[in-house]
N, C-alpha and C. Protein backbone atom coordinates (compact mmCIF):
# COMPACT_ATOMS: atom_id res chain seq x y z
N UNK A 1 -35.49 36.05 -4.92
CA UNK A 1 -35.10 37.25 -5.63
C UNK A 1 -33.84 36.97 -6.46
N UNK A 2 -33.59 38.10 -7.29
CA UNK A 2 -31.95 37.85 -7.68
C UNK A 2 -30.73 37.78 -7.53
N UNK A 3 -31.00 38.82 -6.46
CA UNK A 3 -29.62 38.56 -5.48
C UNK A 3 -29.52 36.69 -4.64
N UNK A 4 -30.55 36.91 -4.38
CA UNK A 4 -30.86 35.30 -3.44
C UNK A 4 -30.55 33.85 -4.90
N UNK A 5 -30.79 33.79 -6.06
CA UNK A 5 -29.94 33.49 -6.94
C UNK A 5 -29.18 33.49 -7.43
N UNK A 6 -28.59 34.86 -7.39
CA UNK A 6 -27.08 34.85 -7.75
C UNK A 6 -25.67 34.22 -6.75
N UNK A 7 -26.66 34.70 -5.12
CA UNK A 7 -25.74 33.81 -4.13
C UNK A 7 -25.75 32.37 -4.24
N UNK A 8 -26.80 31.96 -4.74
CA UNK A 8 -26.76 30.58 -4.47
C UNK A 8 -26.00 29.64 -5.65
N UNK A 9 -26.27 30.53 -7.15
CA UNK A 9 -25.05 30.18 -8.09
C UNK A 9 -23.60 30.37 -7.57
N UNK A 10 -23.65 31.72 -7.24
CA UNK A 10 -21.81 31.64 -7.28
C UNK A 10 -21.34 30.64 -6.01
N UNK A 11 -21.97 30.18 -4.81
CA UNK A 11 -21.88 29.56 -3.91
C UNK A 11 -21.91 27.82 -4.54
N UNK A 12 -22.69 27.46 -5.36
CA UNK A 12 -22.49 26.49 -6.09
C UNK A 12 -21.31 26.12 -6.97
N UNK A 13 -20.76 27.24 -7.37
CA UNK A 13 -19.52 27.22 -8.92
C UNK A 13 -18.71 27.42 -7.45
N UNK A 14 -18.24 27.67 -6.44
CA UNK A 14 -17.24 27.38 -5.24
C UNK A 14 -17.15 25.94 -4.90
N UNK A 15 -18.48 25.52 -4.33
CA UNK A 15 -18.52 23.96 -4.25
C UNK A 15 -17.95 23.43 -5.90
N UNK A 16 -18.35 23.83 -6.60
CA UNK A 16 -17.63 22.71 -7.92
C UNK A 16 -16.38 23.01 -7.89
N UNK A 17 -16.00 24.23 -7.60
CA UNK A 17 -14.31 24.25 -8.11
C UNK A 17 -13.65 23.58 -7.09
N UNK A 18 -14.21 23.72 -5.43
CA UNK A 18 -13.48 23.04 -4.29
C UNK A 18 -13.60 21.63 -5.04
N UNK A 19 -13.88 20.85 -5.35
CA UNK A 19 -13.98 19.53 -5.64
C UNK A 19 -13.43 19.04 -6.55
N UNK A 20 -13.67 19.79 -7.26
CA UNK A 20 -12.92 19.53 -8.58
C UNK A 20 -11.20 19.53 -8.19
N UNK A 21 -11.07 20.72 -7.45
CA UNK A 21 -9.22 20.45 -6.39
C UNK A 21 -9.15 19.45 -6.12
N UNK A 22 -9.64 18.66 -5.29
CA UNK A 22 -9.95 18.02 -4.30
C UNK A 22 -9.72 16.53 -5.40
N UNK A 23 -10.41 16.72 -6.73
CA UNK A 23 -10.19 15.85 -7.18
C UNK A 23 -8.70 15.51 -7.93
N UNK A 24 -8.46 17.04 -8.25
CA UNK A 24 -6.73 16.69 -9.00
C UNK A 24 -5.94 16.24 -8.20
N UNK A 25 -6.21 16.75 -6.55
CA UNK A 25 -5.25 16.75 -5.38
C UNK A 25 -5.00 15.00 -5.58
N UNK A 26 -6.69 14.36 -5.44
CA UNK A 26 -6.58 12.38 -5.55
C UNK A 26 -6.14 12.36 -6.28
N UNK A 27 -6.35 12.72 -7.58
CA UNK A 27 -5.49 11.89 -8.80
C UNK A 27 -4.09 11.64 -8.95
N UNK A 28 -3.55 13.34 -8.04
CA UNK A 28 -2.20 13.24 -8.14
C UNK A 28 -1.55 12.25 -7.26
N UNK A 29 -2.06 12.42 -5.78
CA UNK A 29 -1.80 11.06 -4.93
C UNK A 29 -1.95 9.82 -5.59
N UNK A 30 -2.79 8.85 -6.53
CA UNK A 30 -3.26 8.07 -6.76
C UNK A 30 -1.87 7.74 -8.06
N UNK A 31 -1.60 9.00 -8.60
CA UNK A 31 -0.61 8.42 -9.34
C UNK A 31 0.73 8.58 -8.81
N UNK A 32 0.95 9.47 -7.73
CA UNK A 32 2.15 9.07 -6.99
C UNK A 32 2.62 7.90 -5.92
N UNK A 33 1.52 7.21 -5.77
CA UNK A 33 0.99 5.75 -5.03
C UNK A 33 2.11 5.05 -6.39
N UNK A 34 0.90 5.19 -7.79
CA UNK A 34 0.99 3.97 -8.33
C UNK A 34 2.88 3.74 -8.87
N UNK A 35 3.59 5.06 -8.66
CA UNK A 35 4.79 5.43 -9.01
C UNK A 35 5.12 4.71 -8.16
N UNK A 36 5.35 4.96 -6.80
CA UNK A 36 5.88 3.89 -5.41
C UNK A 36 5.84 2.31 -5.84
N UNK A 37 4.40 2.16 -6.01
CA UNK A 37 4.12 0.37 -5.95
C UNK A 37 5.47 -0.06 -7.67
N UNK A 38 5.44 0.75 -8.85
CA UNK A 38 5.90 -0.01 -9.72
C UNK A 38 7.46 -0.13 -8.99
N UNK A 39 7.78 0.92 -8.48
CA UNK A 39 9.14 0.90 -8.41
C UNK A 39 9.86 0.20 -6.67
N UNK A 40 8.62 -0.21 -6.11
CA UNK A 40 8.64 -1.66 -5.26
C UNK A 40 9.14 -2.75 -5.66
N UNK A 41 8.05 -3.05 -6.37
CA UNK A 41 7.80 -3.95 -7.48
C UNK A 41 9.29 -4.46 -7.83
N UNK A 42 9.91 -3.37 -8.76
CA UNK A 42 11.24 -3.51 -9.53
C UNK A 42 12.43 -3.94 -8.40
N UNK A 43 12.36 -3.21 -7.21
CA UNK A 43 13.00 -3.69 -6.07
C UNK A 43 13.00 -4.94 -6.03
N UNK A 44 11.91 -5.36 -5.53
CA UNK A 44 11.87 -6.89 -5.32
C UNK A 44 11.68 -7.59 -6.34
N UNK A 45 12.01 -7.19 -7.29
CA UNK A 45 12.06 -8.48 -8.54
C UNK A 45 13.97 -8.39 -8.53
N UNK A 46 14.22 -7.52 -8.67
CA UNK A 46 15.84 -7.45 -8.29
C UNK A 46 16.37 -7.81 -7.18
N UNK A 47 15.93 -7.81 -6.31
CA UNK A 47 15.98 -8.40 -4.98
C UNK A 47 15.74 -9.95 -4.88
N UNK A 48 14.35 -10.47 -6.10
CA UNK A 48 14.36 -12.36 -5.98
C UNK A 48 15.33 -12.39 -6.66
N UNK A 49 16.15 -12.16 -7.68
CA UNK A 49 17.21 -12.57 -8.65
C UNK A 49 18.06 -12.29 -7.90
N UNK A 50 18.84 -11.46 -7.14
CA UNK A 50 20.14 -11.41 -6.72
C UNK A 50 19.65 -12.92 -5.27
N UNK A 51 18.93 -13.07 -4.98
CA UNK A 51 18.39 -14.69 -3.56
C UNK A 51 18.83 -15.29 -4.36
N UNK A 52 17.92 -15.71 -5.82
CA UNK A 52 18.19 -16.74 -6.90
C UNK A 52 19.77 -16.71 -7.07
N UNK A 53 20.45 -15.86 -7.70
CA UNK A 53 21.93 -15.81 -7.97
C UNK A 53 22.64 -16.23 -6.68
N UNK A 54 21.89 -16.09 -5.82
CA UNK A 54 23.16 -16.18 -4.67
C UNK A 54 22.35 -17.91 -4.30
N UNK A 55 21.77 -18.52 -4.16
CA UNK A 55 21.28 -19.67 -3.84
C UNK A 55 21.86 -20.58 -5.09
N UNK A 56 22.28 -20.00 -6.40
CA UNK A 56 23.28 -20.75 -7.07
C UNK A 56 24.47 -21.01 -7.15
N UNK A 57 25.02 -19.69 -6.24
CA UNK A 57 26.44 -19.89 -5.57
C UNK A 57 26.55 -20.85 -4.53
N UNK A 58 25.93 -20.93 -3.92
CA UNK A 58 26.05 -21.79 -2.68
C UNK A 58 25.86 -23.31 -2.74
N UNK A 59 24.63 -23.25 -4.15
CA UNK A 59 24.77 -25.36 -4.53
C UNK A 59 25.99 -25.01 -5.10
N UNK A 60 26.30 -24.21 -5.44
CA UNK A 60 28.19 -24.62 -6.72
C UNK A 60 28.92 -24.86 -5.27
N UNK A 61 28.87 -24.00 -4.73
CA UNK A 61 30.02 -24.38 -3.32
C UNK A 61 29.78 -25.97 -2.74
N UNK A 62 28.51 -26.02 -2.36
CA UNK A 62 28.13 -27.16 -1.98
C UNK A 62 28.48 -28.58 -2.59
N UNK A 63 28.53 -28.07 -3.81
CA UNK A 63 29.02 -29.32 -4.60
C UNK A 63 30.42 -29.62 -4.61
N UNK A 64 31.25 -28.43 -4.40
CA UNK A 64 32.35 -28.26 -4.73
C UNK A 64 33.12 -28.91 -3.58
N UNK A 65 32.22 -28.54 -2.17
CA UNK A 65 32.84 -29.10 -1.02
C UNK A 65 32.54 -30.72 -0.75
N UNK A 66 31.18 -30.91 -1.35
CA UNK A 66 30.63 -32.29 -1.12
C UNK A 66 32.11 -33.17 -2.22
N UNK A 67 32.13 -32.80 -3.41
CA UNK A 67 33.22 -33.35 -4.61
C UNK A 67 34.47 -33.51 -3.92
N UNK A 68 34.89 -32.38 -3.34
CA UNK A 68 36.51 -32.73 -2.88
C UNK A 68 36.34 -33.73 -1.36
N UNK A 69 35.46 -33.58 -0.62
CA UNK A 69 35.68 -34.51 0.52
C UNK A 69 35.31 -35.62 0.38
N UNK A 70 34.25 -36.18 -0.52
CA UNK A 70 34.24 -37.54 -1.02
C UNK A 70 35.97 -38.43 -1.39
N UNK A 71 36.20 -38.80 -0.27
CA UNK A 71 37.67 -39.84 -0.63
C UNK A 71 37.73 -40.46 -1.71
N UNK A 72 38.14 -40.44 -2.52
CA UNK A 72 38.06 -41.42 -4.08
C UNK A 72 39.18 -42.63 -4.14
């Protein structure tokens, strides 16, 4: 009947709109993920350069201490 169609449309356009949420809800997670990982990322690339910087302090020291205790 028509009533028995009309329930089953508007019961359908519910299922699409729940999902369709459901889908902005992922997208928004998915791009608040991908926000986290870049700005990881930037961490530890600032994080290998300050190892690097500091592993160049330490051959300068190294040298510095190896240079003066060598007796000449």
């Amino acid at each position: 009947t028509l009533d028995e169609l009309r329930k089953l449309y508007e019961d359908s356009t519910m299922k699409v709109s729940i999902m369709q949420a459901d889908q902005d809800r992922y997208l928004q997670l998915i791009k608040s993920l991908q926000g986290k990982i870049i700005n990881f990322r930037k961490e530890n690339e600032e994080r290998d350069v300050n190892i690097l910087q500091k592993d160049d302090e330490i051959e300068q020291l190294q040298k510095k201490v190896l240079s003066s205790s060598i007796p000449s």
